[in-house]
PDB file of N, CA and C in Angstrom:
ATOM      1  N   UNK A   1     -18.512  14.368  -8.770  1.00  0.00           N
ATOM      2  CA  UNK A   1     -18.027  13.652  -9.937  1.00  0.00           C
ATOM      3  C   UNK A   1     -16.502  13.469  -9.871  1.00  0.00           C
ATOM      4  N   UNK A   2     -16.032  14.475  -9.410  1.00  0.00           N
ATOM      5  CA  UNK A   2     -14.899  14.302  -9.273  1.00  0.00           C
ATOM      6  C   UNK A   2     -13.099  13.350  -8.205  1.00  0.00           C
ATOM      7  N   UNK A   3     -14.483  13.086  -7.270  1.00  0.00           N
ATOM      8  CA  UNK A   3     -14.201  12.068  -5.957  1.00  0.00           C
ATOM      9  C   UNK A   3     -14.711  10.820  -6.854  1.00  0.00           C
ATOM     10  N   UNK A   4     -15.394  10.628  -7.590  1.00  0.00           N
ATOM     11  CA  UNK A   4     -15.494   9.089  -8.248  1.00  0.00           C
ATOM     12  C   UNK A   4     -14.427   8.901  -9.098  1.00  0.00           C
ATOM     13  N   UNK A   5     -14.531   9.548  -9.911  1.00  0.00           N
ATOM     14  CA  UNK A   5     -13.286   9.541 -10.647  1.00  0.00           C
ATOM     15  C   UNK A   5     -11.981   9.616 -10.224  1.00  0.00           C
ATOM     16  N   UNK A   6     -11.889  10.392  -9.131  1.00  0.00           N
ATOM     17  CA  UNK A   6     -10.903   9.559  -8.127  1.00  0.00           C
ATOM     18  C   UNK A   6     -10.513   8.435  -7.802  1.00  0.00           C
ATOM     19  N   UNK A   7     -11.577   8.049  -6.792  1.00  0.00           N
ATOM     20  CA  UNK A   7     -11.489   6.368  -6.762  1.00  0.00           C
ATOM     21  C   UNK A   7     -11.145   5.641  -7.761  1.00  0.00           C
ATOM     22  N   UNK A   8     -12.413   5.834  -8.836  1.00  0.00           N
ATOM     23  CA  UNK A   8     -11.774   4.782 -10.118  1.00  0.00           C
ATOM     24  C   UNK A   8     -10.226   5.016 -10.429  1.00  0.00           C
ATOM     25  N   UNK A   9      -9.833   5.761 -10.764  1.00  0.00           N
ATOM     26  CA  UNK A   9      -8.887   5.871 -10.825  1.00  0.00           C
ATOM     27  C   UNK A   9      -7.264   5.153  -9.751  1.00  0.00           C
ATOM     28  N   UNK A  10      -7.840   5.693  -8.914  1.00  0.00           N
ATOM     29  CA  UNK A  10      -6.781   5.086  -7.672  1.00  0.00           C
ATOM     30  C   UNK A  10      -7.090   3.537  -7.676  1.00  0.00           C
ATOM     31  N   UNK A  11      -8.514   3.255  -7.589  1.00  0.00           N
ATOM     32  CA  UNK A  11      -8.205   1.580  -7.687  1.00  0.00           C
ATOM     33  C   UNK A  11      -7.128   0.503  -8.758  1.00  0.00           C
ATOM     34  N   UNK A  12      -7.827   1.920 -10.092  1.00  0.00           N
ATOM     35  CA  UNK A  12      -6.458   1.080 -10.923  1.00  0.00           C
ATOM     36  C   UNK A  12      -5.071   1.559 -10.840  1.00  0.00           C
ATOM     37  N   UNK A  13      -5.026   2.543 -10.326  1.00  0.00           N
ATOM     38  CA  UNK A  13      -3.351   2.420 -10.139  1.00  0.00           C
ATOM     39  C   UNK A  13      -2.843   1.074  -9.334  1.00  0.00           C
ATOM     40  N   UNK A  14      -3.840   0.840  -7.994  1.00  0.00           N
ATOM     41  CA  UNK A  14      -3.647  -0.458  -7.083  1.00  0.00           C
ATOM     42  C   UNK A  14      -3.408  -1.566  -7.644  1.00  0.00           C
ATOM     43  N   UNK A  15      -4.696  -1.667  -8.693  1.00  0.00           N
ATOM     44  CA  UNK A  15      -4.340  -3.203  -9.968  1.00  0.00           C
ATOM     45  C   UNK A  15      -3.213  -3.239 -10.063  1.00  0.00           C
ATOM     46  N   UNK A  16      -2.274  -2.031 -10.471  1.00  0.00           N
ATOM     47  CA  UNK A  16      -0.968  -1.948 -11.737  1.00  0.00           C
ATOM     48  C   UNK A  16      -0.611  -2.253 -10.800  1.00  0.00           C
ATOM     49  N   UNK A  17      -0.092  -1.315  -9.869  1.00  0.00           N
ATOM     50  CA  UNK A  17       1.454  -1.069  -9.057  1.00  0.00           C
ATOM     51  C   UNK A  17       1.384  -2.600  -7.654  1.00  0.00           C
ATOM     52  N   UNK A  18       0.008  -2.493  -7.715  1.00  0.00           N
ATOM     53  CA  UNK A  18      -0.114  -3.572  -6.631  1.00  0.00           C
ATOM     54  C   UNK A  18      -0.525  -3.216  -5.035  1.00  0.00           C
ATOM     55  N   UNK A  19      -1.089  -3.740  -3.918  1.00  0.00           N
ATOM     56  CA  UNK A  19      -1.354  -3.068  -2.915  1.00  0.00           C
ATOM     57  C   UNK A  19      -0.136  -2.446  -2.414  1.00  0.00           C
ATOM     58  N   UNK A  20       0.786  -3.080  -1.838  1.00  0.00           N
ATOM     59  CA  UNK A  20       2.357  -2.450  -1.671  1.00  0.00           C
ATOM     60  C   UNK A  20       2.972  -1.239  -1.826  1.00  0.00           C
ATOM     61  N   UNK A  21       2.883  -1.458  -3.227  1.00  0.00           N
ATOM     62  CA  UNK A  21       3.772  -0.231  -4.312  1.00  0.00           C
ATOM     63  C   UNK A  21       2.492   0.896  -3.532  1.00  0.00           C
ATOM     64  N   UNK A  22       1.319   0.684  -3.611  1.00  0.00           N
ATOM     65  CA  UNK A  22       0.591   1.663  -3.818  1.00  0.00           C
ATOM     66  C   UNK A  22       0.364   2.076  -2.390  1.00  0.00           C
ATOM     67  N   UNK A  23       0.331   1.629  -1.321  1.00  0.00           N
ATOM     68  CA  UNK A  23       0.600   1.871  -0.145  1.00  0.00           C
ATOM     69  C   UNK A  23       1.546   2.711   0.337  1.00  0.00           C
ATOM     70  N   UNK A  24       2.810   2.644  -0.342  1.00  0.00           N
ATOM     71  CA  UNK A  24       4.090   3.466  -0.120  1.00  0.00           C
ATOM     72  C   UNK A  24       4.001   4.699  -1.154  1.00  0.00           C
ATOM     73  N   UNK A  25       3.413   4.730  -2.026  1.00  0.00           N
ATOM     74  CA  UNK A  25       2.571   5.685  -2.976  1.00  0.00           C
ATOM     75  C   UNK A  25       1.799   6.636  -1.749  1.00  0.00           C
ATOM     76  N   UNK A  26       1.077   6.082  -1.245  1.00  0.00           N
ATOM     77  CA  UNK A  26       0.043   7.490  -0.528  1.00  0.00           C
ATOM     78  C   UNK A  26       1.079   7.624   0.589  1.00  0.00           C
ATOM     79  N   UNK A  27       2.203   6.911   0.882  1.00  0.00           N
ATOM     80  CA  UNK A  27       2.681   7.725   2.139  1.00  0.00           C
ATOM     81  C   UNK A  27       3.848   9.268   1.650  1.00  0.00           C
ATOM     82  N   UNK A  28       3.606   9.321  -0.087  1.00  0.00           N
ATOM     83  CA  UNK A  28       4.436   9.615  -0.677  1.00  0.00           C
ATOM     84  C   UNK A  28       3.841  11.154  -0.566  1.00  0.00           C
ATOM     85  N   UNK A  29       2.928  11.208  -0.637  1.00  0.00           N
ATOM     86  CA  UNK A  29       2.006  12.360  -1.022  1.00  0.00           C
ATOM     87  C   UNK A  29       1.807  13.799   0.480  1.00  0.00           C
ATOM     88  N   UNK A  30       2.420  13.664   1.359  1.00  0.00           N
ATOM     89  CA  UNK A  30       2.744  14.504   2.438  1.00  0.00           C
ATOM     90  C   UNK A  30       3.620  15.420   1.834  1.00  0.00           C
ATOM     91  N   UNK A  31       4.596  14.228   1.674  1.00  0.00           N
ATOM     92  CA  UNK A  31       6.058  15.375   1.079  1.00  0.00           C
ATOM     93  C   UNK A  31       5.891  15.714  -0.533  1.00  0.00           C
ATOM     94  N   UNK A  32       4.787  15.360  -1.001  1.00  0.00           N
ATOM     95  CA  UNK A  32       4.444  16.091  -2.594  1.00  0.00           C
ATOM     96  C   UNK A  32       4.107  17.232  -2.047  1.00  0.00           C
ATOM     97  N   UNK A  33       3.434  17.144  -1.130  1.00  0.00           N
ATOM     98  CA  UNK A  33       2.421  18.537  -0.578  1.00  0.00           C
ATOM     99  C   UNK A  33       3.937  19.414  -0.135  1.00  0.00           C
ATOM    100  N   UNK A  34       4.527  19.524   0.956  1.00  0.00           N
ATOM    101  CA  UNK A  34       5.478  20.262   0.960  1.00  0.00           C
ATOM    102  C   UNK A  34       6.028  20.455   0.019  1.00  0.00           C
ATOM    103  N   UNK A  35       6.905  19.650  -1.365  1.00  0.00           N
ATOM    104  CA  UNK A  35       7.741  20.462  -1.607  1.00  0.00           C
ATOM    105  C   UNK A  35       6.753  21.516  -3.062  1.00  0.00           C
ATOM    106  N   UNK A  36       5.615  21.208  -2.695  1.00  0.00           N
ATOM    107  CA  UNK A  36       4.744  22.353  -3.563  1.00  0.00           C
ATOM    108  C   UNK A  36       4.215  23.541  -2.498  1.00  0.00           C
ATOM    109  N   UNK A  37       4.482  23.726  -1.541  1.00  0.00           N
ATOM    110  CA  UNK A  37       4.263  24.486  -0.551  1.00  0.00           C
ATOM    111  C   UNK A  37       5.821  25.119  -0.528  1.00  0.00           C
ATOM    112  N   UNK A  38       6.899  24.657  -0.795  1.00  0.00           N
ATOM    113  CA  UNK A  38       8.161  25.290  -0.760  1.00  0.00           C
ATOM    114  C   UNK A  38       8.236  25.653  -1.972  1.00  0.00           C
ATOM    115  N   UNK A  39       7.726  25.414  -3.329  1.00  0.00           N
ATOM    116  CA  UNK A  39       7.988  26.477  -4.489  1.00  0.00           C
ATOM    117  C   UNK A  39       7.163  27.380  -4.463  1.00  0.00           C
ATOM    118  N   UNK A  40       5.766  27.481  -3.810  1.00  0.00           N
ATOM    119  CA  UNK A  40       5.312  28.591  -3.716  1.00  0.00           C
ATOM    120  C   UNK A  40       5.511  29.444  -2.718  1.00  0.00           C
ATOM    121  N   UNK A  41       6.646  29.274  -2.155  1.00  0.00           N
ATOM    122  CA  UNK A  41       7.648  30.077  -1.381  1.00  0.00           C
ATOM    123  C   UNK A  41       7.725  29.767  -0.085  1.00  0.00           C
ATOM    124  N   UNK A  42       7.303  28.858   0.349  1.00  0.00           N
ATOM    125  CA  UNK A  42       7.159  28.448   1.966  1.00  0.00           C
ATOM    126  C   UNK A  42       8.693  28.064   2.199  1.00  0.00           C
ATOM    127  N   UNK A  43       9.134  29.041   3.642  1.00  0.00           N
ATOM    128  CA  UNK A  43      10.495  28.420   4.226  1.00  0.00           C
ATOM    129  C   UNK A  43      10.624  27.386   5.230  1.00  0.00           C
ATOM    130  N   UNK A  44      10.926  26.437   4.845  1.00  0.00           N
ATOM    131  CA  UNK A  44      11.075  25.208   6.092  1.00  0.00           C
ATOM    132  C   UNK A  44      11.953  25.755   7.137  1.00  0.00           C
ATOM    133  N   UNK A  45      11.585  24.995   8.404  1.00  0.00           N
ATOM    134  CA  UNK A  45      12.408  24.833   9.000  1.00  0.00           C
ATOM    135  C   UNK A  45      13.644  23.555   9.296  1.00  0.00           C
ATOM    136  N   UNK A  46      14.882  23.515   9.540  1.00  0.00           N
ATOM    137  CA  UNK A  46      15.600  22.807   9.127  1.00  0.00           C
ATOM    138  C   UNK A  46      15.244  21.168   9.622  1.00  0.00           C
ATOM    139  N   UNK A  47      14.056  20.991  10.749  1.00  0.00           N
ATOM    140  CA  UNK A  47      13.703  19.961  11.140  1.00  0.00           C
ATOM    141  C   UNK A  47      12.528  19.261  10.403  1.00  0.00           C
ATOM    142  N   UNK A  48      12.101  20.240   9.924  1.00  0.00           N
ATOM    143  CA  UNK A  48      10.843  20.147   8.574  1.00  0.00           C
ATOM    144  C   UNK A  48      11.768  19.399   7.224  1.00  0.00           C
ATOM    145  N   UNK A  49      12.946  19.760   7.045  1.00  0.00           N
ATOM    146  CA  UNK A  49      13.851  19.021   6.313  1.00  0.00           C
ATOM    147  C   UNK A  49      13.931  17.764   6.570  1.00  0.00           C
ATOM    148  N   UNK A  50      14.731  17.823   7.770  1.00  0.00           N
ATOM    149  CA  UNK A  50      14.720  16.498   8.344  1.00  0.00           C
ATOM    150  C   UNK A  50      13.557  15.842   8.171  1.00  0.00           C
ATOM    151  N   UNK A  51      12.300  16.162   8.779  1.00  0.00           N
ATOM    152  CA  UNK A  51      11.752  15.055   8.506  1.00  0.00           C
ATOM    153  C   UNK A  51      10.919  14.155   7.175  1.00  0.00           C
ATOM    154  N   UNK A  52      11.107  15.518   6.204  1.00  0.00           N
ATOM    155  CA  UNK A  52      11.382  14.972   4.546  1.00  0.00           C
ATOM    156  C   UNK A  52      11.879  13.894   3.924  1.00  0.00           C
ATOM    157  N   UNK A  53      13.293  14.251   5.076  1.00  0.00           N
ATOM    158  CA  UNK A  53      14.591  13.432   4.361  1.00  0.00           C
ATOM    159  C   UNK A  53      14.064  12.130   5.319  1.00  0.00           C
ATOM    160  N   UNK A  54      13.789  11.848   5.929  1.00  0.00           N
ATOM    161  CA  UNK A  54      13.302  10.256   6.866  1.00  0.00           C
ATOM    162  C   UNK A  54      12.476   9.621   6.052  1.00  0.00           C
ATOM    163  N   UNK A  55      11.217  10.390   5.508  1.00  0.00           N
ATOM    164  CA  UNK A  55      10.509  10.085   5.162  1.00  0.00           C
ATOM    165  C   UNK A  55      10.520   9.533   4.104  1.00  0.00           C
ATOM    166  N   UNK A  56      11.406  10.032   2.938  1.00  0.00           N
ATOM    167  CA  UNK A  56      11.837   9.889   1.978  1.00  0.00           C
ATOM    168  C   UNK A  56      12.643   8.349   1.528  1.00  0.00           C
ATOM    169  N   UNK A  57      13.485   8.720   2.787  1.00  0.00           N
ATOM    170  CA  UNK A  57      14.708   7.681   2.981  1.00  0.00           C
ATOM    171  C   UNK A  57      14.027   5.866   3.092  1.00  0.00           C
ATOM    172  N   UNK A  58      12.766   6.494   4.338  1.00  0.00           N
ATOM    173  CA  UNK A  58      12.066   5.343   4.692  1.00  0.00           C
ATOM    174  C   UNK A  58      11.487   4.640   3.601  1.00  0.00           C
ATOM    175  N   UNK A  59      11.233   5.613   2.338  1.00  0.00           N
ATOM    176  CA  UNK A  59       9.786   4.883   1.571  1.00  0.00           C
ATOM    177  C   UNK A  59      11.136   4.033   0.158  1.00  0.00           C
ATOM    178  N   UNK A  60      11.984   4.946  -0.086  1.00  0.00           N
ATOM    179  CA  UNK A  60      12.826   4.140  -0.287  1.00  0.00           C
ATOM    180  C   UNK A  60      13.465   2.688  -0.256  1.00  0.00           C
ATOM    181  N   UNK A  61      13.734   2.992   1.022  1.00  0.00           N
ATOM    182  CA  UNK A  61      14.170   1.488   1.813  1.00  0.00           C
ATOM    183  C   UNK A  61      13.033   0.256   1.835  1.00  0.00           C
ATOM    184  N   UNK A  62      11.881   0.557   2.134  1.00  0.00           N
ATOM    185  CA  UNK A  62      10.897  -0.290   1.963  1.00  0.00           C
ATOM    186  C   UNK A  62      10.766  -0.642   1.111  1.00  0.00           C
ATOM    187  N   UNK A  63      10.662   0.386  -0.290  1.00  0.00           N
ATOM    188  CA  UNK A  63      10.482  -0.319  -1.829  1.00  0.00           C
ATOM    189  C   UNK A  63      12.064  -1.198  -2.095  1.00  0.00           C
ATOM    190  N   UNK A  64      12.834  -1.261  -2.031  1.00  0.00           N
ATOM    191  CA  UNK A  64      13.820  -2.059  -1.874  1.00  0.00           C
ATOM    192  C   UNK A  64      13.721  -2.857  -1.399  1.00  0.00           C
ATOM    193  N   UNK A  65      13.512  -3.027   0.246  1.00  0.00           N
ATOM    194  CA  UNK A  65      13.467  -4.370   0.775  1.00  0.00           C
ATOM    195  C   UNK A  65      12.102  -5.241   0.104  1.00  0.00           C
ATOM    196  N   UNK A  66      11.402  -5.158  -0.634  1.00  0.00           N
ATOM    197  CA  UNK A  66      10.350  -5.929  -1.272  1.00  0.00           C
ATOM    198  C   UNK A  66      10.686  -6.012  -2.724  1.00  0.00           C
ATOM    199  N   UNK A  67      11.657  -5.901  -3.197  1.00  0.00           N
ATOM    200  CA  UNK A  67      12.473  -6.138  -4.369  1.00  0.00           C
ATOM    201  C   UNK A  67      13.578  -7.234  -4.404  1.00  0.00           C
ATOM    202  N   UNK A  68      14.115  -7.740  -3.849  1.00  0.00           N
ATOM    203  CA  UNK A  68      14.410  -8.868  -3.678  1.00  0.00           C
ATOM    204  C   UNK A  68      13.966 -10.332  -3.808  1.00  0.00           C
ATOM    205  N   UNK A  69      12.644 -10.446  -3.181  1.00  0.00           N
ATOM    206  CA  UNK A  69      11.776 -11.606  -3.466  1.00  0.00           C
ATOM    207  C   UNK A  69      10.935 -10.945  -4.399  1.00  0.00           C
ATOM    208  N   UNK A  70      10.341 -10.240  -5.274  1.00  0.00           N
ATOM    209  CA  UNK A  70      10.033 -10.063  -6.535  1.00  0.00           C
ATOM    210  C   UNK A  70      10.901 -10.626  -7.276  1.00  0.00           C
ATOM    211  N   UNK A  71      12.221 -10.495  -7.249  1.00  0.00           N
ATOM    212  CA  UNK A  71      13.158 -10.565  -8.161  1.00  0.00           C
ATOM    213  C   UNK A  71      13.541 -12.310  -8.292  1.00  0.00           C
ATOM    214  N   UNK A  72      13.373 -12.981  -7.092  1.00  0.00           N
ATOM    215  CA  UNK A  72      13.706 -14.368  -6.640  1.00  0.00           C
ATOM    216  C   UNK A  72      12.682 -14.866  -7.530  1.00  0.00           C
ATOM    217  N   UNK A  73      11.449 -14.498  -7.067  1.00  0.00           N
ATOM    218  CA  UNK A  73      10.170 -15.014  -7.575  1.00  0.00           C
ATOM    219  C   UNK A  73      10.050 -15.148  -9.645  1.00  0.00           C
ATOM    220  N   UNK A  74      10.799 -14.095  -9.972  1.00  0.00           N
ATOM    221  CA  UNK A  74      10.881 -13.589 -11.445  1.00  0.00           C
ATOM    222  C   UNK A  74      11.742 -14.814 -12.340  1.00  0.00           C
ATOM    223  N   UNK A  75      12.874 -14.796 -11.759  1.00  0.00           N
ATOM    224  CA  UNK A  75      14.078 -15.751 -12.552  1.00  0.00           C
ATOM    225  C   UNK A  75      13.859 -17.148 -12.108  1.00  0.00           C
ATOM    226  N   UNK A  76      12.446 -17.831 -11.313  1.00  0.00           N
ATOM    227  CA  UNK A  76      12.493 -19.077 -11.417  1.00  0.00           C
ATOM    228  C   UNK A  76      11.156 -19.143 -12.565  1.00  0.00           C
ATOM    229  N   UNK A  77      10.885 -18.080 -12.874  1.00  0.00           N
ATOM    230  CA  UNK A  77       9.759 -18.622 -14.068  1.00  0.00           C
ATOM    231  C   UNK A  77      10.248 -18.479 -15.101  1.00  0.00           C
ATOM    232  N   UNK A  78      11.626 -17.539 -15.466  1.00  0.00           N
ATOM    233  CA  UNK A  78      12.512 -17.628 -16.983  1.00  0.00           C
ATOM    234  C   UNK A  78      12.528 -18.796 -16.952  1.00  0.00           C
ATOM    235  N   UNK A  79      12.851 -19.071 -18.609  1.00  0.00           N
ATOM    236  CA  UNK A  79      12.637 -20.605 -19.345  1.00  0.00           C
ATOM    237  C   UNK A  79      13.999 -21.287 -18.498  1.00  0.00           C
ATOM    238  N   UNK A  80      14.212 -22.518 -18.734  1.00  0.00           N
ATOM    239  CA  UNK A  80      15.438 -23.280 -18.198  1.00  0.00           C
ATOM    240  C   UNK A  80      16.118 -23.336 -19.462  1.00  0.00           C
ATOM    241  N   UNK A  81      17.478 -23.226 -19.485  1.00  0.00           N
ATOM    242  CA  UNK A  81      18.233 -23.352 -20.779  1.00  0.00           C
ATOM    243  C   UNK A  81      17.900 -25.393 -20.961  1.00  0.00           C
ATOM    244  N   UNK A  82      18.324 -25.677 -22.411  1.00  0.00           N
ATOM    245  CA  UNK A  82      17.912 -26.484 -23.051  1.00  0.00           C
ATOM    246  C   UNK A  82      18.743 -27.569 -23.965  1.00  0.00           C
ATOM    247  N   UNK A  83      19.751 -28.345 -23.508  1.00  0.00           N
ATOM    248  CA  UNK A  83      20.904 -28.767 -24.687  1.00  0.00           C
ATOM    249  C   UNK A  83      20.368 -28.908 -26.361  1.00  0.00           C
ATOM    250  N   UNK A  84      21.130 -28.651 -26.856  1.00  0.00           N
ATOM    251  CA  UNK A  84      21.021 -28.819 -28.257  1.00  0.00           C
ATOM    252  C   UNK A  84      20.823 -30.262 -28.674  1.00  0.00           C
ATOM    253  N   UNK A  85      20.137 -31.071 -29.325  1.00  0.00           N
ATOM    254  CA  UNK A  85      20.262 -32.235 -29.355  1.00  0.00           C
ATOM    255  C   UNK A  85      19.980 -32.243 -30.811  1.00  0.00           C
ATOM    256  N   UNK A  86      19.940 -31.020 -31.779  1.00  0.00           N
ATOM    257  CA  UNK A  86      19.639 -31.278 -33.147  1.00  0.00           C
ATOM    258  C   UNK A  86      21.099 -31.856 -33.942  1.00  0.00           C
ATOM    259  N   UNK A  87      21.746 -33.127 -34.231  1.00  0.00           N
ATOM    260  CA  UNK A  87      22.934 -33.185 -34.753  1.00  0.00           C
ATOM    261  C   UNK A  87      23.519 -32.677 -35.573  1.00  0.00           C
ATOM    262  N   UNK A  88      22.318 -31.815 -36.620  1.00  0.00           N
ATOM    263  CA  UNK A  88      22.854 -30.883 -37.725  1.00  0.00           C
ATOM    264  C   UNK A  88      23.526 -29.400 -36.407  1.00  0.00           C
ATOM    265  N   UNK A  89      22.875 -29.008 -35.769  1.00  0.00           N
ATOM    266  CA  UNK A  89      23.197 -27.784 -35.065  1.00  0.00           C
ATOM    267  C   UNK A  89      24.133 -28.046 -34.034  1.00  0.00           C
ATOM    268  N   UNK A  90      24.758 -28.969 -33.947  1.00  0.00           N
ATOM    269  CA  UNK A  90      25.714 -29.445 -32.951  1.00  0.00           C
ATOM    270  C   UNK A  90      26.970 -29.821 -34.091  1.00  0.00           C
ATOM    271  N   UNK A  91      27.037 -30.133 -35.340  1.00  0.00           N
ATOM    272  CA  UNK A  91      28.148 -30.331 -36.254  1.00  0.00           C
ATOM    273  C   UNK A  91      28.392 -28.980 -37.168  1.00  0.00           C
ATOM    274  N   UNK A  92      27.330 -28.597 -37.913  1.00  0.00           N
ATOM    275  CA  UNK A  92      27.649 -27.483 -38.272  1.00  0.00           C
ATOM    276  C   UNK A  92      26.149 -26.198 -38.166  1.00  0.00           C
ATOM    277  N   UNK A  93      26.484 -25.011 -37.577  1.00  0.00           N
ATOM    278  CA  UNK A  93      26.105 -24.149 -36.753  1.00  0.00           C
ATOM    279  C   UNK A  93      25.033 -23.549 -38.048  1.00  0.00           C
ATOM    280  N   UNK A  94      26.382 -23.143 -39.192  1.00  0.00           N
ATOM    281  CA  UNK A  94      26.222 -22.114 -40.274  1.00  0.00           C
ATOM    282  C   UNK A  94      24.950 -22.758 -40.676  1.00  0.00           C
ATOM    283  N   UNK A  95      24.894 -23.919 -41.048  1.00  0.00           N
ATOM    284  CA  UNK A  95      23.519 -24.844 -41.513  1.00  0.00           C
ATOM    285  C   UNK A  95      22.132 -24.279 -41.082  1.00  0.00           C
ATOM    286  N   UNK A  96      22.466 -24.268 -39.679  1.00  0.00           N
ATOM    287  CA  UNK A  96      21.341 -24.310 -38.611  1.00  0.00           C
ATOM    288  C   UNK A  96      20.540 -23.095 -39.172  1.00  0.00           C
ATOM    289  N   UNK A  97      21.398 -21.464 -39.314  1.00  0.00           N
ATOM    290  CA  UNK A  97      20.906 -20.446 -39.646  1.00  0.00           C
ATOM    291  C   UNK A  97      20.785 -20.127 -40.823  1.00  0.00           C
ATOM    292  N   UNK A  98      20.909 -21.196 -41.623  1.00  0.00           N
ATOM    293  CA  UNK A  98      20.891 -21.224 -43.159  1.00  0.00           C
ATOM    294  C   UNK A  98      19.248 -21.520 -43.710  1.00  0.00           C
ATOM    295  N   UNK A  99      18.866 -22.219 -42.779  1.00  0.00           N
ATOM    296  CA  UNK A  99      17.600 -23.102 -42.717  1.00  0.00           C
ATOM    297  C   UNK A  99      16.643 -22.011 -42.520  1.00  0.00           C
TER     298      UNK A  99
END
């Protein structure tokens, strides 16, 4: 029961976050495991660090470099600004918000 509910679950995180996000999500989960293996007292070794910190660094950098064209993609669907063409709101303003 508990492996289904898994799945269900993980599929909708995929909906939300997207295949991507959620891809760099499970590569996330190695170094969850260590640093819960280091509060229950496990001592790394300093290359075991290191390769934390790569790992880390890497999943980083990836979610970044796919933030850019999200972001491109975002501000061509904001509205287009619009001239005023109402002559009351182009002579006097106070009117406009009076209304």
């Amino acid at each position: 029961m508990g492996a289904v509910i898994a799945v269900l679950a993980w599929n909708t995180g995929v909906q939300r976050l997207g295949a991507a996000n959620a891809a760099l999500f499970m590569n996330l989960v190695p170094v969850t495991t260590f640093a819960v293996q280091i509060a229950r007292g496990y001592r790394p070794d300093p290359i075991e660090l290191v390769g934390a910190a790569i790992t880390i660094a890497a999943l980083i950098a990836a979610n970044l470099a796919t933030r850019p064209r999200a972001a491109r993609n975002r501000s061509s669907a904001l509205p287009q600004p619009v001239a005023v063409t109402d002559p009351v709101a182009v002579v006097d303003p106070v009117a406009v918000s009076a209304r």
